[in-house]
Protein backbone atom coordinates (compact mmCIF):
# COMPACT_ATOMS: atom_id res chain seq x y z
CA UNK A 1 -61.40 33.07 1.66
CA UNK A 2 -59.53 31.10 4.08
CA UNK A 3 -61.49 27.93 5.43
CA UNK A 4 -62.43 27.96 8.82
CA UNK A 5 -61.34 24.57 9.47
CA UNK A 6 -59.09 22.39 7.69
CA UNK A 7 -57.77 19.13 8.56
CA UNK A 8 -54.56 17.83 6.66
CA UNK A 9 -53.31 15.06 6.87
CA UNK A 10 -54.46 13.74 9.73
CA UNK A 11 -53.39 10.32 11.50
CA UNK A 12 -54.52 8.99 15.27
CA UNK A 13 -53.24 6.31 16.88
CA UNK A 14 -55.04 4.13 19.85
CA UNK A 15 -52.76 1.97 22.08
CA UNK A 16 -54.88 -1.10 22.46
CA UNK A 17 -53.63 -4.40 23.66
CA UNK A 18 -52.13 -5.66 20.57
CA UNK A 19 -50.06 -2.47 19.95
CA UNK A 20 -50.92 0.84 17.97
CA UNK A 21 -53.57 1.34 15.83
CA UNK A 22 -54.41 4.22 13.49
CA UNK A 23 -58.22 5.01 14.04
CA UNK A 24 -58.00 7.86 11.80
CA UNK A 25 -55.68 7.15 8.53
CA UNK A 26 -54.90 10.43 6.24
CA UNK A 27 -57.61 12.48 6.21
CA UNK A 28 -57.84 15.75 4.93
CA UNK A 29 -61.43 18.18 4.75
CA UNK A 30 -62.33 21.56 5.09
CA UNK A 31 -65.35 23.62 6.56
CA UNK A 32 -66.19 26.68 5.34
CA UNK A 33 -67.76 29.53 7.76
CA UNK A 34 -71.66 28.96 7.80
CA UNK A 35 -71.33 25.65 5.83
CA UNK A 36 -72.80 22.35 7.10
CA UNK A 37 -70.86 18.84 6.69
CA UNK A 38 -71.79 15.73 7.65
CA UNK A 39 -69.27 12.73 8.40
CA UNK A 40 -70.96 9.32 7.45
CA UNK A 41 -70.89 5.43 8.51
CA UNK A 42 -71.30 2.86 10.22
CA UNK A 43 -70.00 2.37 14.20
CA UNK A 44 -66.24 1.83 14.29
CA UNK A 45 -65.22 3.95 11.15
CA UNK A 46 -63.69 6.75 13.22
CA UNK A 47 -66.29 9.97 12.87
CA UNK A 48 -66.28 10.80 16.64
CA UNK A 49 -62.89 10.24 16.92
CA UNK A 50 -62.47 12.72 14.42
CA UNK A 51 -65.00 15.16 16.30
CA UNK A 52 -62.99 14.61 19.59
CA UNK A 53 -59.78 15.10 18.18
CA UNK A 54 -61.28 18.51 17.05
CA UNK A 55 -62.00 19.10 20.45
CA UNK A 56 -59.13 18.26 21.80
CA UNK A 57 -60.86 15.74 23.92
CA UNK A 58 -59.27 12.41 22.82
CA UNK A 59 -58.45 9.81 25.34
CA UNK A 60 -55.80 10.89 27.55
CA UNK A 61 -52.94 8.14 27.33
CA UNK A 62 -55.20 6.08 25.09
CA UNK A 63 -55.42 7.99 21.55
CA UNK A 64 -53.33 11.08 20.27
CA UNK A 65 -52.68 12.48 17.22
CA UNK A 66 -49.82 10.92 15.71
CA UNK A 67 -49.54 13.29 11.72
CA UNK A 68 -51.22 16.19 10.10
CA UNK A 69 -52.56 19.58 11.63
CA UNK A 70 -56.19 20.61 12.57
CA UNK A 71 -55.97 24.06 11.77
CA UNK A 72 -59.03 26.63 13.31
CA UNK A 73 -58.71 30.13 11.99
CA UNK A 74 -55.19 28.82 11.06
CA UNK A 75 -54.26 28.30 14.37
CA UNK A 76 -53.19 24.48 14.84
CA UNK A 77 -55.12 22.66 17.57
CA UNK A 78 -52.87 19.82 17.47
CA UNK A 79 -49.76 22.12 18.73
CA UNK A 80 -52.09 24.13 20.87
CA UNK A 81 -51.71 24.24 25.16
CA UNK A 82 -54.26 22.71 27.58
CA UNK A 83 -55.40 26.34 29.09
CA UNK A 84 -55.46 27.09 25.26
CA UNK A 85 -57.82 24.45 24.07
CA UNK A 86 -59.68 25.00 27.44
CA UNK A 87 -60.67 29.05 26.15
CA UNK A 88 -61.24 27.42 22.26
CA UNK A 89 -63.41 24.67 23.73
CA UNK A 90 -67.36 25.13 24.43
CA UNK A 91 -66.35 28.95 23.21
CA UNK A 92 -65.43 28.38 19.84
CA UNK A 93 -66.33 25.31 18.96
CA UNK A 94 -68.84 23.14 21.00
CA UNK A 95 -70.23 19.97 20.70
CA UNK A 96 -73.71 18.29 21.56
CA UNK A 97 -73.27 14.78 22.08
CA UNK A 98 -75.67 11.98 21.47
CA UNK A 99 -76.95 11.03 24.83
CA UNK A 100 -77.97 13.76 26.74
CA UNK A 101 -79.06 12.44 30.13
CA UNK A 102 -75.33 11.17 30.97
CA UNK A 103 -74.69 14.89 29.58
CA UNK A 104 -75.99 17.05 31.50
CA UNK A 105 -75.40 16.71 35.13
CA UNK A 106 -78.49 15.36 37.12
CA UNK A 107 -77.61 17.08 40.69
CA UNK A 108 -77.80 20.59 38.62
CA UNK A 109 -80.77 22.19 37.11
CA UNK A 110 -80.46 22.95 33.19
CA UNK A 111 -80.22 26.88 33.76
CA UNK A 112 -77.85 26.49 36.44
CA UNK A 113 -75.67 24.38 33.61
CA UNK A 114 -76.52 26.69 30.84
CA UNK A 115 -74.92 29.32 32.73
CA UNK A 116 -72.03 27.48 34.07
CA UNK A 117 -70.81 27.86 30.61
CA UNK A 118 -71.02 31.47 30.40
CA UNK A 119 -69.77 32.41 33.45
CA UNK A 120 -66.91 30.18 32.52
CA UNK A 121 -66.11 32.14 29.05
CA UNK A 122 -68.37 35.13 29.17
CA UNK A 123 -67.44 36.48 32.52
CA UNK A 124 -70.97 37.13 33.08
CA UNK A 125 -72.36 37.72 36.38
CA UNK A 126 -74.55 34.46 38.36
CA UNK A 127 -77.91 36.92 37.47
CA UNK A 128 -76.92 37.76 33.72
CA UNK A 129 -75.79 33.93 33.45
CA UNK A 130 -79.55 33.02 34.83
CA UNK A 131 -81.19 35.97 32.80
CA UNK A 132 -79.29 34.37 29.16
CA UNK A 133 -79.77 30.91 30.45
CA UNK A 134 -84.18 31.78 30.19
CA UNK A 135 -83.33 33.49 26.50
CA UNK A 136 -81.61 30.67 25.07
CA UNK A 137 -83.78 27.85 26.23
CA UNK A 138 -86.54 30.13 24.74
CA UNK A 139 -84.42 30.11 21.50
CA UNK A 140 -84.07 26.42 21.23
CA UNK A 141 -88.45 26.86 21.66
CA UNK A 142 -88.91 24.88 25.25
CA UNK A 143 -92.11 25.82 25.94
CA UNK A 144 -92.55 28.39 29.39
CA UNK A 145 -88.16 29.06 29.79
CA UNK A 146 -88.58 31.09 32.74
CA UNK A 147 -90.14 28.42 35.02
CA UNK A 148 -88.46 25.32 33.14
CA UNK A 149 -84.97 26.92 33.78
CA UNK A 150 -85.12 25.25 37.15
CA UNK A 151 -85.74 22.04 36.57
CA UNK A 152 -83.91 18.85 36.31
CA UNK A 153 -82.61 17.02 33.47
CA UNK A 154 -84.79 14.13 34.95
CA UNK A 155 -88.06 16.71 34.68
CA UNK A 156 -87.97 16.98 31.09
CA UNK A 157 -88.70 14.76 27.97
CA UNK A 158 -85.82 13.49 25.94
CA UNK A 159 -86.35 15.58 23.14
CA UNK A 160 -85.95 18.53 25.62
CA UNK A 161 -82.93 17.29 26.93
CA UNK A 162 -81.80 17.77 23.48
CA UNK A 163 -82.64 21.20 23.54
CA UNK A 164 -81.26 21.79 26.67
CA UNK A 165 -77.83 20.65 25.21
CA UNK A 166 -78.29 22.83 21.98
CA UNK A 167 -78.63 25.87 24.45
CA UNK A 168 -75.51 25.04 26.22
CA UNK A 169 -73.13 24.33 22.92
CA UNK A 170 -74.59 27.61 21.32
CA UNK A 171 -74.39 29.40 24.34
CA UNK A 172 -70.99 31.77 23.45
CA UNK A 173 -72.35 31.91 19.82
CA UNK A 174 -69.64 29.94 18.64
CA UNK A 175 -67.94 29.43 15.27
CA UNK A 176 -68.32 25.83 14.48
CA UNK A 177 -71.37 23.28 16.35
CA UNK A 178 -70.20 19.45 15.99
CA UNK A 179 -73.32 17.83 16.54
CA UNK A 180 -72.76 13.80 17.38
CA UNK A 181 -76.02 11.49 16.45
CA UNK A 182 -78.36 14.52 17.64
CA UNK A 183 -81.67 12.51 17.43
CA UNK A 184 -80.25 8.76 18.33
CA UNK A 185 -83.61 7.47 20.49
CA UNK A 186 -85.67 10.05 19.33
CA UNK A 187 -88.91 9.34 17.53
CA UNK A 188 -89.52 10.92 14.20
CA UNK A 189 -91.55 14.10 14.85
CA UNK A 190 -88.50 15.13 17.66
CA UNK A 191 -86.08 14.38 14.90
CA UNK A 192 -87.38 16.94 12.48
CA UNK A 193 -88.15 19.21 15.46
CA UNK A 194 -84.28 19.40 16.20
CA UNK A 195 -83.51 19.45 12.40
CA UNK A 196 -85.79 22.30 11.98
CA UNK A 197 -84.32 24.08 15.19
CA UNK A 198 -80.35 23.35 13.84
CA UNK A 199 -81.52 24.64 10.53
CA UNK A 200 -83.09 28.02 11.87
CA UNK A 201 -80.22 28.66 14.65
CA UNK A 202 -77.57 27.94 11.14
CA UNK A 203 -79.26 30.78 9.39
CA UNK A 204 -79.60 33.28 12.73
CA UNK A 205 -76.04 32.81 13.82
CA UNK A 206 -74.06 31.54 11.07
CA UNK A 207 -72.73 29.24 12.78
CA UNK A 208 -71.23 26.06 10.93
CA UNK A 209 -72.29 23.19 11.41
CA UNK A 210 -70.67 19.22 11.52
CA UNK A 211 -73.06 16.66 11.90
CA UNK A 212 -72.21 13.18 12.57
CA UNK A 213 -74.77 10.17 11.80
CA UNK A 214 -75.16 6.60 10.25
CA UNK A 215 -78.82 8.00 8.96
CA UNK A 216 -78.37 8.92 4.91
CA UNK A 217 -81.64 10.30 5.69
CA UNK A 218 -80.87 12.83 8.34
CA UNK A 219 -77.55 13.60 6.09
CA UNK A 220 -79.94 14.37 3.20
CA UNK A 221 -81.99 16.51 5.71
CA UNK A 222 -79.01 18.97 7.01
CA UNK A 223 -75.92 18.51 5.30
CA UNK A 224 -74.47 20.59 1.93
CA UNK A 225 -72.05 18.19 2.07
CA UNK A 226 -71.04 14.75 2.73
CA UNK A 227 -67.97 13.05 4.15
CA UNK A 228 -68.42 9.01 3.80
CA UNK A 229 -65.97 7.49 6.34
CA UNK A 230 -64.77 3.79 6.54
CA UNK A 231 -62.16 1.77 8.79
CA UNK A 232 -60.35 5.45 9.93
CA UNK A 233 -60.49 6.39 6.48
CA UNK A 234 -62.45 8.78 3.98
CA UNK A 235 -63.76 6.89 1.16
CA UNK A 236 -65.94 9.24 -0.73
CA UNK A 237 -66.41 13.24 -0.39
CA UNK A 238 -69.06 16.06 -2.20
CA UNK A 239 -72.03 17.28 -2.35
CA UNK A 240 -75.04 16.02 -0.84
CA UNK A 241 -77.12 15.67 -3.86
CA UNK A 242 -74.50 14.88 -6.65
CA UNK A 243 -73.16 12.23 -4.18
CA UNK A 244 -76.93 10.46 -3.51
CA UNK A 245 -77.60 10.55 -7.08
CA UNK A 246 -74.00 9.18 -8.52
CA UNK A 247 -72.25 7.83 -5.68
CA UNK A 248 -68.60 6.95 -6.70
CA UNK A 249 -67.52 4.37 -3.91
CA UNK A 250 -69.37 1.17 -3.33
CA UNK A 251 -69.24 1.73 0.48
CA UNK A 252 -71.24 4.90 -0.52
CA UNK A 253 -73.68 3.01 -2.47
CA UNK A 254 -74.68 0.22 -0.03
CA UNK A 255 -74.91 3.11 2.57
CA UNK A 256 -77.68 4.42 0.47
CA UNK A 257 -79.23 1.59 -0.51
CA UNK A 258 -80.20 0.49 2.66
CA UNK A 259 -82.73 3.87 3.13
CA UNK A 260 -85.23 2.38 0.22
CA UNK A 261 -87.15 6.34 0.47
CA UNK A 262 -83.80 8.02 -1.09
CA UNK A 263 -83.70 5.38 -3.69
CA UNK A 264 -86.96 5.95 -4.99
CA UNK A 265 -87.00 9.55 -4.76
CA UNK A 266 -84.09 9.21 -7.39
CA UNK A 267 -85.00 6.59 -9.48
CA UNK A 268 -88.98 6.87 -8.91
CA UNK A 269 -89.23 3.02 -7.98
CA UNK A 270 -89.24 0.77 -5.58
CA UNK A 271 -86.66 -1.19 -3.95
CA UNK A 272 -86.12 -3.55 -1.51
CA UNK A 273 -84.21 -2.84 2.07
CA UNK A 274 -81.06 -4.22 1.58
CA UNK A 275 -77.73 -4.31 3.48
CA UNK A 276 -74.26 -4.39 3.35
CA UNK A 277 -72.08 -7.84 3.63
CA UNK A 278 -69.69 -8.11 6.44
CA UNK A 279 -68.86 -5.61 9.16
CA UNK A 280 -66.13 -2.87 9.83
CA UNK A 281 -62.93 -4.44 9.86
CA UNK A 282 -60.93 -4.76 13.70
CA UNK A 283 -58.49 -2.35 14.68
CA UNK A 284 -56.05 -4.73 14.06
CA UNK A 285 -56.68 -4.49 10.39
CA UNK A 286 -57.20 -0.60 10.28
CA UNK A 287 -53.74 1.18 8.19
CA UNK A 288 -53.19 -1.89 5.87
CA UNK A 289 -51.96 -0.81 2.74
CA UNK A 290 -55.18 -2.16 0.91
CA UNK A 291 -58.84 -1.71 0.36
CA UNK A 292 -59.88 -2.03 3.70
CA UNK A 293 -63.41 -2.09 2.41
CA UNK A 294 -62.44 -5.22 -0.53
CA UNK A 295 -63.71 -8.23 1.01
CA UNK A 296 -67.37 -6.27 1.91
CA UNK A 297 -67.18 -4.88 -1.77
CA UNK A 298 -68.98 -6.58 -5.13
CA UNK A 299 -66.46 -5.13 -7.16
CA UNK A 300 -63.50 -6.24 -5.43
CA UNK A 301 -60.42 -7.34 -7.99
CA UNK A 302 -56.77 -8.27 -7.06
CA UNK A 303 -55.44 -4.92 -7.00
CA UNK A 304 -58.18 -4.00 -4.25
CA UNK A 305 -56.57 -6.42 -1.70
CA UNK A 306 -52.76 -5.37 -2.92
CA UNK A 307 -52.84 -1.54 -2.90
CA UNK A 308 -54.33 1.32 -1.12
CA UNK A 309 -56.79 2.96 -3.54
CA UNK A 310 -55.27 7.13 -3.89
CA UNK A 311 -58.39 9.72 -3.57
CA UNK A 312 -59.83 10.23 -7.49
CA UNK A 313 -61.18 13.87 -7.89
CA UNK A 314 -64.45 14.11 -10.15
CA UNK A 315 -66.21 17.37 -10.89
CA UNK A 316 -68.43 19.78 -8.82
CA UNK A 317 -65.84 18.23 -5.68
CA UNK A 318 -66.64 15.13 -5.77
CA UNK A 319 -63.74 12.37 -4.80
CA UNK A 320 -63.76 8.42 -4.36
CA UNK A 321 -60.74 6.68 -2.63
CA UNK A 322 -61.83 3.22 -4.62
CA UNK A 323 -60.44 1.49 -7.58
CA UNK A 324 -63.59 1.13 -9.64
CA UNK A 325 -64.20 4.86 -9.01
CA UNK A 326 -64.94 5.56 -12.55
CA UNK A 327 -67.20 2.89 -13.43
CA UNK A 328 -69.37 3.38 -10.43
């Protein structure tokens, strides 16, 4: 079977000051219908920009995609028309973003937004809009729907703002849910609460699902598999578990060593919270035909700083763009 989505190849560019810069360098994935993914790393190494470019949302005059094809159901976004992308959009794919009160619009009331959308691609009437707009906030379990449908993002709790955005990106049942940082400023019970709720509405719909986080723990949570992104680039792909357990990039492995719970659920001690050297490298420096992850790296040698590491396959899917892939 066919993937649902498959990105090959892809390169974006962002005009900054200096010139053009490729945010997103070469990368290639796939999602399978009623999979979940998860795109990993730190601020800076290009996971939303990948999201938006799915979306077709990327900054108009500022980013565009410069190589490769993002092909839905075959059909390649990256050729497709405005009014095109416009139907695809919130319909087909949708997208809950990570701060929901500059989301949702604060001069509308939550139904009146959930229905927006379906009036928009369902053709549904204002009272069938209102009607589904009650169902699905009961779905995504906000507690009395018919009389909370008319309030105001304002009138509700963060974690119900959440919700509220849930309802609207799964509102036309679509085929693939990109959720960006879902539970950033949530506490910990309204994290799992979400989790639990993206899980269930995963198994009732089959929709897939592409989550997008710097938490190994909220990857370990939803994802099947794992896409570890760094400076526009994909350093290490696979499974969840195999990946956790034998990660073949050191990027990969200071990711996870900074969550000391994963750690000693694997190796049944105790470590100490530790962190990575360094930060993400400037724009500037993304596209360099190098490591771009060398002088953060322990294992850095002369070749890492003279040559782009190629993509090493390993068993059960599992791939490291990194030198010292097989020693890891």
């Amino acid at each position: 079977m066919a993937p649902l989505l498959k990105v090959e190849n892809l390169r974006i560019e962002l005009t900054t000051r200096a010139g053009k810069a490729p945010v997103i360098d070469d990368l290639s994935l796939e999602l399978n219908a009623g999979e979940s993914i998860s795109f990993v790393g730190e601020s800076g190494c290009g996971k939303s920009m990948t999201a938006l470019a799915i979306m077709g949302l990327l900054p108009e005059g500022v980013g565009r995609v410069t190589g490769g094809r993002i092909l839905f159901d075959g059909e390649d976004l990256t050729k497709a028309s405005d009014s095109r992308l416009r139907q695809i959009r919130g319909n087909e794919i949708s997208m809950i973003f990570q701060e929901p009160m500059t989301s949702l619009n604060p001069v509308y009331t939550v139904g009146e937004q959930i229905a927006e959308v379906l009036r928009a691609h369902q053709g549904l009437s204002r009272t069938a809009a209102h009607g589904m707009a009650v169902e699905l906030l009961d779905a995504v379990r906000i507690p009395n729907p018919k009389g909370r449908v008319n309030d105001y993002p304002f009138q509700m709790s963060g974690g119900q703002r959440q919700r509220v955005m849930i309802a609207i990106a799964l509102a036309c049942k679509p085929k693939i849910l990109i959720a960006d940082e879902p539970t950033t400023a949530l506490d910990v019970t309204v994290q799992a609460q979400i989790f639990d709720l993206l899980r269930d509405l995963r198994r009732q719909t089959g929709t897939s699902i592409i989550m997008i986080t710097h938490d190994m723990g909220a990857v370990a949570e939803m994802a099947e598999r794992m896409i570890v992104m760094y400076a526009g680039r994909k350093a290490e792909e696979g499974p969840v578990a195999q990946v956790i357990e034998r990660a073949r990039h050191p990027y990969t492995s200071g990711l996870i060593s900074c969550v000391p719970h994963i750690m000693a659920e694997i190796t049944e001690e105790r470590h100490e919270l530790t962190e990575i050297p360094g930060i993400v490298p400037g724009l500037a420096e993304f596209g360099q035909d190098l490591c771009l992850f060398a002088s953060r790296c322990p294992r850095r040698t002369e070749r890492c700083v003279s040559k782009r590491p190629p993509e090493v396959p390993f068993p059960n899917a599992q791939s490291s763009a990194c030198w010292h892939a097989e020693e890891m």
